[in-house]
Protein backbone atom coordinates (compact mmCIF):
# COMPACT_ATOMS: atom_id res chain seq x y z
CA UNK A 1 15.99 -23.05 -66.26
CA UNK A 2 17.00 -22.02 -62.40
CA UNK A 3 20.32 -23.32 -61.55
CA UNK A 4 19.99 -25.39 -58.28
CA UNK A 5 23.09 -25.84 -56.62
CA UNK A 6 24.26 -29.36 -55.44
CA UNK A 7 23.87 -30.38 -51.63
CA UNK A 8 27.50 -30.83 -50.42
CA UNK A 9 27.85 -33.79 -47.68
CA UNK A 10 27.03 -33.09 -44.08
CA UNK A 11 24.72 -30.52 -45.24
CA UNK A 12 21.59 -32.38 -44.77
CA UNK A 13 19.24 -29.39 -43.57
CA UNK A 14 16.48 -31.90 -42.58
CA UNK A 15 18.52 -33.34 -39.95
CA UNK A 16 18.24 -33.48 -35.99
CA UNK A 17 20.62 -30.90 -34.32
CA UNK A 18 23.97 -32.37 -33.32
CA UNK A 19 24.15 -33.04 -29.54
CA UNK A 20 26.26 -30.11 -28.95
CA UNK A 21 23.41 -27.97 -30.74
CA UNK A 22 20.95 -29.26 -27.93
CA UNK A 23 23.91 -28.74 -25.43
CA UNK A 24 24.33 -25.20 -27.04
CA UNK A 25 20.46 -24.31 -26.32
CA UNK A 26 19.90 -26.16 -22.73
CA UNK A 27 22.80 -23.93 -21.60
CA UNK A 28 20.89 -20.82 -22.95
CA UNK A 29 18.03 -21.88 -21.26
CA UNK A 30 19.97 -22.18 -18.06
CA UNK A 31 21.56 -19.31 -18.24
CA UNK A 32 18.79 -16.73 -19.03
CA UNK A 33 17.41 -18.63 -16.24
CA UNK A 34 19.63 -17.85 -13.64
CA UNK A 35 20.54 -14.35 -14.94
CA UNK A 36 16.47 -13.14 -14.40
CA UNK A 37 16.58 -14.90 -11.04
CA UNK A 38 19.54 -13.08 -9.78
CA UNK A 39 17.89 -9.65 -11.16
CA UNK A 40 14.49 -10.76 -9.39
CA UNK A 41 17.09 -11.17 -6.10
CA UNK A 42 18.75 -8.30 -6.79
CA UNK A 43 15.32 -6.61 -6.88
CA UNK A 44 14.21 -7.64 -3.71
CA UNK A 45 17.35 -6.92 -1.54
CA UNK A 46 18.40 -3.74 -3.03
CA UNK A 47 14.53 -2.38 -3.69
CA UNK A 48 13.50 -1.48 -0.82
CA UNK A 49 16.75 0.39 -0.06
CA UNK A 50 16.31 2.50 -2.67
CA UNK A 51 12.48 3.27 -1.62
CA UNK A 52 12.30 6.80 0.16
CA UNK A 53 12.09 6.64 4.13
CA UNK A 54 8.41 7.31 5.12
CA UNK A 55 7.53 10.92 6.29
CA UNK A 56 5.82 11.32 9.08
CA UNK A 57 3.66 14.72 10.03
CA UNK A 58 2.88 14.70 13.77
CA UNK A 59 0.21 16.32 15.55
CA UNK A 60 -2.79 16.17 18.00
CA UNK A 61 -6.35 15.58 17.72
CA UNK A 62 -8.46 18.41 15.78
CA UNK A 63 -5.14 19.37 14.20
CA UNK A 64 -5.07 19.53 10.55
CA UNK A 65 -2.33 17.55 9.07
CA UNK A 66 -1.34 17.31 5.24
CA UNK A 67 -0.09 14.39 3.35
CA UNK A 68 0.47 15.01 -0.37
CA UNK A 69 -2.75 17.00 -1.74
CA UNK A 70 -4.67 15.63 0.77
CA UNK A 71 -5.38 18.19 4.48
CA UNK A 72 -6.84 16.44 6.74
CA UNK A 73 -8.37 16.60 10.05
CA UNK A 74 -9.05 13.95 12.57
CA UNK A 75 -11.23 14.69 15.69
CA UNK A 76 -10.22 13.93 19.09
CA UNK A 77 -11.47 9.87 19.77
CA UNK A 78 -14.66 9.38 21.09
CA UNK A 79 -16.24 6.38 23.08
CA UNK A 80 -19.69 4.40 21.38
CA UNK A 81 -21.33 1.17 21.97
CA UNK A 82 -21.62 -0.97 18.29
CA UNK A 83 -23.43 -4.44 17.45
CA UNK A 84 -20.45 -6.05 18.21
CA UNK A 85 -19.09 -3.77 21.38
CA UNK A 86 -17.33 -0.28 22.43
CA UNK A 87 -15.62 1.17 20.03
CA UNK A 88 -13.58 4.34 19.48
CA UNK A 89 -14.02 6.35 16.59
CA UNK A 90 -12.76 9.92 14.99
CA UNK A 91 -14.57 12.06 12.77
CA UNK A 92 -12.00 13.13 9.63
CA UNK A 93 -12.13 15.38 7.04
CA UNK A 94 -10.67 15.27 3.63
CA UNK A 95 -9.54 18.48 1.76
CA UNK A 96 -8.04 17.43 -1.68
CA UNK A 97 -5.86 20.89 -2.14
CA UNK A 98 -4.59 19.62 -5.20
CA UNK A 99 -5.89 19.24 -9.35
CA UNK A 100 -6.04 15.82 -9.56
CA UNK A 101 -8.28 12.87 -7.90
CA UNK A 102 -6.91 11.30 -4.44
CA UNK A 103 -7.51 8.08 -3.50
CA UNK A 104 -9.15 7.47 0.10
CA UNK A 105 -10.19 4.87 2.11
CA UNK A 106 -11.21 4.43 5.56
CA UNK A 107 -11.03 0.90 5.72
CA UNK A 108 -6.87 0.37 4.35
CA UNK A 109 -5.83 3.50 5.44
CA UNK A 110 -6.35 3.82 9.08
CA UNK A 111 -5.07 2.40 12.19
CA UNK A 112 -5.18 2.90 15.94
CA UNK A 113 -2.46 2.17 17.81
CA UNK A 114 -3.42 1.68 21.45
CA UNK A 115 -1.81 2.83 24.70
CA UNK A 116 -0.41 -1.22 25.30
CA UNK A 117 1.45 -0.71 21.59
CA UNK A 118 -1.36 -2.77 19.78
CA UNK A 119 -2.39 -1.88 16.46
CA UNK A 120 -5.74 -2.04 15.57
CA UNK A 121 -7.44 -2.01 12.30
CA UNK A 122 -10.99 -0.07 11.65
CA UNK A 123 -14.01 -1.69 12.20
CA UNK A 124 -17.06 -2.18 9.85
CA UNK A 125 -19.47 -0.78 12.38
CA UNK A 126 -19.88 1.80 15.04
CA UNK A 127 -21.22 4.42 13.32
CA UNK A 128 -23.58 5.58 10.85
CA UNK A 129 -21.60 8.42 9.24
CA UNK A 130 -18.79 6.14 7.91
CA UNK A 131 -15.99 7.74 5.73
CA UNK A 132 -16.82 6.43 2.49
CA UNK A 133 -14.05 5.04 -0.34
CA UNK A 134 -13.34 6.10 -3.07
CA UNK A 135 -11.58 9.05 -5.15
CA UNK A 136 -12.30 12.47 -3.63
CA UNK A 137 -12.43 15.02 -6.99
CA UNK A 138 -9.63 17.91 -6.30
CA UNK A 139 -10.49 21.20 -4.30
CA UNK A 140 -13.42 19.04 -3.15
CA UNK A 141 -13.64 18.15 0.83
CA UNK A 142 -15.50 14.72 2.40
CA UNK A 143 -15.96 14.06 5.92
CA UNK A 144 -16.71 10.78 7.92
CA UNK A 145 -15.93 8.76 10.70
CA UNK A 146 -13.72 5.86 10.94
CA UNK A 147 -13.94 3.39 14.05
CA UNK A 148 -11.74 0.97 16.08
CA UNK A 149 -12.93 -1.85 17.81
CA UNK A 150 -12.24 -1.28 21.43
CA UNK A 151 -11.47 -4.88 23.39
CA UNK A 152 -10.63 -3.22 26.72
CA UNK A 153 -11.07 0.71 27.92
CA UNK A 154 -7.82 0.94 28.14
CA UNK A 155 -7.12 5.09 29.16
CA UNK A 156 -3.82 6.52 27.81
CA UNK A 157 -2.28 7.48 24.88
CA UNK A 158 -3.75 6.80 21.62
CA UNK A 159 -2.57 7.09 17.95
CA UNK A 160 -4.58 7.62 15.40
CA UNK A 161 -2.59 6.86 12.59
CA UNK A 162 -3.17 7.75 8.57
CA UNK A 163 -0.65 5.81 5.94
CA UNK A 164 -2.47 5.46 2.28
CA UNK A 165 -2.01 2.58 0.37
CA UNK A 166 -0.11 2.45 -2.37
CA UNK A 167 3.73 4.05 -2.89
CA UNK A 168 3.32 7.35 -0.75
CA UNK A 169 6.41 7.21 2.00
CA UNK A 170 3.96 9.98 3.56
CA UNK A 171 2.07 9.38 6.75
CA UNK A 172 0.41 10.81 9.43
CA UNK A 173 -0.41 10.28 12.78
CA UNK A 174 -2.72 12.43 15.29
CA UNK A 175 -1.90 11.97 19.35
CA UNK A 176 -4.83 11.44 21.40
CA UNK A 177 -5.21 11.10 24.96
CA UNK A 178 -8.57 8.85 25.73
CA UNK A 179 -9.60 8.12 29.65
């Protein structure tokens, strides 16, 4: 027959923790707590500081420019009527140089910046030949057009300006005078 031992006093397993148990675990709590919000802090304030300056290739339009795998070429800016009014739009092409797939997309990765400083995102119409999304195969090339709505025709200096979503520092921007 098993031996059981006897309970000693105070040993009463069954039994609610002692306050300073519960004390012992809500300061725990707290702490982990405040330890992963000073990390999520410490995340925000030093993170970007540690993320690589962005690169920017320069050039004019119907220059080729290159931005990781991708070569690129944006037309000089041309004037057209849409639905919705004038518009200015570019005609790019895509040259993946590299093995692997590269994302593109004309509607997050474009923007005009206008000779009054204002940045303008692309427009859903203007043309008919619109650069399509998605992931261009490497050594493969796509060409299309991506538009700006135009409010006023403003003449001057235009930028035509390429910076992919996602974490590439890289960018690119094409100079363009319209007018």
């Amino acid at each position: 027959m098993p031996v059981i031992p006897a309970q000693r006093q105070g040993d009463d397993t069954s039994a609610s923790p002692t306050p300073r148990t519960r004390r012992n675990r809500v300061g725990s709590v707290v702490l982990s707590v405040v330890a992963a919000a000073g990390l999520v802090v410490a995340v925000l304030l030093i993170g970007p500081a540690l993320s690589p300056a962005p690169v920017t290739t320069n050039g004019n339009a119907g220059d080729t420019l290159t931005v990781g795998q991708l070569r690129m070429t944006a037309s000089p800016l041309t004037a057209r009527e849409s639905m919705f009014g004038p518009t200015l739009c570019s005609t790019v092409t895509y040259r993946n140089v590299g093995s692997s797939p590269e994302s593109i997309d004309a509607m997050y990765d474009w923007k005009l910046r206008n000779p009054s400083a204002r940045t303008v995102s692309t427009g859903l119409l203007g043309t008919d030949t619109s650069l399509a999304a998605g992931q261009l195969a490497g050594g493969r090339t796509t060409t299309g057009e991506v538009c700006f709505d135009r409010t006023a025709a403003e003449s001057g200096r235009y930028l035509l300006q390429f910076a992919p979503m996602g974490f590439s520092a890289e960018r690119a921007v094409w100079t363009d005078q319209v007018g």
